[in-house]
Protein backbone atom coordinates (compact mmCIF):
# COMPACT_ATOMS: atom_id res chain seq x y z
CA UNK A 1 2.71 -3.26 78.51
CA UNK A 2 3.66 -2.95 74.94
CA UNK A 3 6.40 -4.24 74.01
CA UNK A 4 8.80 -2.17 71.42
CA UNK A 5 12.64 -2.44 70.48
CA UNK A 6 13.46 1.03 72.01
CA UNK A 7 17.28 0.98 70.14
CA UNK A 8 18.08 4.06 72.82
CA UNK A 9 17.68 1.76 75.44
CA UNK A 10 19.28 -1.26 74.08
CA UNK A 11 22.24 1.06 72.86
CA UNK A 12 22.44 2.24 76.45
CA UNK A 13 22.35 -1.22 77.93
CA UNK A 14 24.95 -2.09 75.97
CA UNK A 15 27.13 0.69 76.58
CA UNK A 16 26.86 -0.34 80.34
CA UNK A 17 27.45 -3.90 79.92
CA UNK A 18 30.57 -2.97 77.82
CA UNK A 19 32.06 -0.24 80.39
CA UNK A 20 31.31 -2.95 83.26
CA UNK A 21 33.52 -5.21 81.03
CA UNK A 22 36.69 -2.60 80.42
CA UNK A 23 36.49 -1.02 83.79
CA UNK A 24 36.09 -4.42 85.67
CA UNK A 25 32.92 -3.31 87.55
CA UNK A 26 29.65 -4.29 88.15
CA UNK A 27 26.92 -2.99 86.32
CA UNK A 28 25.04 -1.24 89.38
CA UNK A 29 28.36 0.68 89.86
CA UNK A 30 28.78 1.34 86.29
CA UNK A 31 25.13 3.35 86.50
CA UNK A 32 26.25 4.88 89.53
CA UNK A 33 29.62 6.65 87.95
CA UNK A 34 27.56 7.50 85.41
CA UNK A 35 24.82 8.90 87.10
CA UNK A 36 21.28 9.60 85.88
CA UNK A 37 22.13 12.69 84.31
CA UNK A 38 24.96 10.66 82.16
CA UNK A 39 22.39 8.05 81.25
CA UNK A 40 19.95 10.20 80.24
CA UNK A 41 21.93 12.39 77.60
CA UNK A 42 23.63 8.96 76.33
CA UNK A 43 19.97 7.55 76.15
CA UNK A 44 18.39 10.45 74.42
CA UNK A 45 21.10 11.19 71.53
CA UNK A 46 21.71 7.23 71.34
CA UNK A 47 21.22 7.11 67.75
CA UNK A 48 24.40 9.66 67.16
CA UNK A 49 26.62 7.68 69.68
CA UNK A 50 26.00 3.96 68.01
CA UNK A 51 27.22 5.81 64.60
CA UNK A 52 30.94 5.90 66.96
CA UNK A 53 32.77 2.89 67.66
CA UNK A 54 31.44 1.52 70.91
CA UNK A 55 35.38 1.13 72.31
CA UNK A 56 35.91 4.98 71.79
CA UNK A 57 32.03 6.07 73.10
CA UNK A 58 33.31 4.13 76.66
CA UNK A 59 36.77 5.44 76.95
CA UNK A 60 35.43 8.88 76.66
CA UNK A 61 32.44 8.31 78.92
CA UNK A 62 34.93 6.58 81.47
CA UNK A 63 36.84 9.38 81.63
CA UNK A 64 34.48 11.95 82.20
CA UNK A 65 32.50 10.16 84.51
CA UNK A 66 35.52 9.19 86.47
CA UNK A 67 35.06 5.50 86.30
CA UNK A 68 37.89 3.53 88.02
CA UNK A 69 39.50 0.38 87.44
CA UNK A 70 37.97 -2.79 89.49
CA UNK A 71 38.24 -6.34 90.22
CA UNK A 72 34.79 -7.80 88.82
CA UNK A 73 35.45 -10.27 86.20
CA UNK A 74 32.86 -12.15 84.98
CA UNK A 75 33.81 -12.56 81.42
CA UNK A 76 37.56 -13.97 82.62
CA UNK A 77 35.55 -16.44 85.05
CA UNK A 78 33.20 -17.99 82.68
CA UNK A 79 33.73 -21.29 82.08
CA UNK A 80 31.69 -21.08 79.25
CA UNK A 81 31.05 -19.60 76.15
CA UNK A 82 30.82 -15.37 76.76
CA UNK A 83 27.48 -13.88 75.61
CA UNK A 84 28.82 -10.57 73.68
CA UNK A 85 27.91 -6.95 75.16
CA UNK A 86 24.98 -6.50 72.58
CA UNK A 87 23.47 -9.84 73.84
CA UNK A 88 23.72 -8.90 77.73
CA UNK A 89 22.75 -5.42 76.70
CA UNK A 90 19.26 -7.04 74.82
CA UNK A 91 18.47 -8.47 78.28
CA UNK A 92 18.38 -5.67 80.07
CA UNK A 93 16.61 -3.74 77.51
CA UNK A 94 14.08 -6.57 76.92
CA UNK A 95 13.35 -6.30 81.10
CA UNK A 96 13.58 -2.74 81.35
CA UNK A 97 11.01 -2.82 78.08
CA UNK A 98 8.86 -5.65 80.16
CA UNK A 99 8.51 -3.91 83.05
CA UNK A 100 8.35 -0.12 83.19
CA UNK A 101 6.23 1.91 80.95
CA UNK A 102 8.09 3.90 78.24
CA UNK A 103 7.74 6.99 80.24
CA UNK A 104 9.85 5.33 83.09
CA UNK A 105 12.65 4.10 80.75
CA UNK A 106 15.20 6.30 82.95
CA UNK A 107 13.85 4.66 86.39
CA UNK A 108 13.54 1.29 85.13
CA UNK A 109 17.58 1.71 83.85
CA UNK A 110 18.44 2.71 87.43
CA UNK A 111 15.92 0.39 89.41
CA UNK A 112 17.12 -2.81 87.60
CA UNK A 113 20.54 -2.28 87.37
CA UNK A 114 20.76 -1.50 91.06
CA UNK A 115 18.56 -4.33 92.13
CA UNK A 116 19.19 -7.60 93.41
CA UNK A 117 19.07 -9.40 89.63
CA UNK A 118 22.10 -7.64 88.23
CA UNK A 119 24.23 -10.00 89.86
CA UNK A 120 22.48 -13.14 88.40
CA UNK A 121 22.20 -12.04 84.60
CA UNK A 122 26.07 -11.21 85.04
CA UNK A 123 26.70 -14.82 86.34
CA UNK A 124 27.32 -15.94 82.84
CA UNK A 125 28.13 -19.68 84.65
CA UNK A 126 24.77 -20.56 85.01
CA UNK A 127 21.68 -20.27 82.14
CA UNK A 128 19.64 -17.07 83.76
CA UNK A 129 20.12 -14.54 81.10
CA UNK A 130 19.28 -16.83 78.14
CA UNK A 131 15.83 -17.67 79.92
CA UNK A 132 12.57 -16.04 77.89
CA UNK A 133 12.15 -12.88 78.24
CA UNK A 134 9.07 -13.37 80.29
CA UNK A 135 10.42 -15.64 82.61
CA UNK A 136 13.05 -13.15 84.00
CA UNK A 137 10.56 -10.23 84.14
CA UNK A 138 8.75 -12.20 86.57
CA UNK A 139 11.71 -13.19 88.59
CA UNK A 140 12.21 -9.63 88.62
CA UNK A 141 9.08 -8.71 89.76
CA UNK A 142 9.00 -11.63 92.18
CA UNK A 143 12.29 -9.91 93.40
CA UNK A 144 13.92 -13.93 93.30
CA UNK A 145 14.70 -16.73 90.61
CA UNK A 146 11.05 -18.93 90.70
């Protein structure tokens, strides 16, 4: 597979990464609020939503998707140095980009972030989402860390 910054994707990534953040949810049930539909539109017109600040684009994509208030925080339990929303957001983009052809960009969003490594790259206690690129692509596709 090629590999190619897709900006849509990394802008949606990060858009996830930084609702999981201010809602206190996990990722996977970030995507699910937001549904397919949500991801989609945000994914294709990506370009005109990064020209808005990010904080505004997620309150108004909270609201209309309904997005509640949780418990998950992973940035208040780090013990270490937080990796920013763009950074997480590159990681996801970069495995979503690894494996899934461009035409499955939209699957790939939901099969990743609803699979079993979302909860490891979020772990920002241990050194998982700062591995190459390569390296968690095939955990992924190994389905566990090797």
């Amino acid at each position: 597979m090629a590999r190619k910054n897709n900006s849509g994707l990394f802008y949606v990534c990060s858009l996830i990464e930084y609702i999981g953040r201010l809602q206190k949810l996990k990722r996977s049930e970030v995507v699910r609020y937001m549904g397919m539909e949500t991801i989609e539109r945000i994914y294709e017109y990506a370009d005109v939503f990064h020209c808005e600040v990010i904080d505004k684009v997620a309150s108004e994509f909270v609201i209309e998707c309904e997005i509640p208030q949780g418990e998950f925080d992973n940035v208040s339990d780090c013990q270490y140095k937080v990796p920013d929303y763009w950074t997480i957001g590159e990681v996801y983009e970069r495995l979503i980009e690894d494996c899934y052809d461009e035409n499955e960009i939209l699957y790939g969003i939901q099969e990743v972030y609803t699979s079993w490594i979302d909860e490891d790259l979020s772990d920002y206690n241990t050194d998982f989402y700062y591995q190459p690129r390569d390296y968690i692509a095939a955990c992924y596709q190994e389905g566990t860390i090797l």
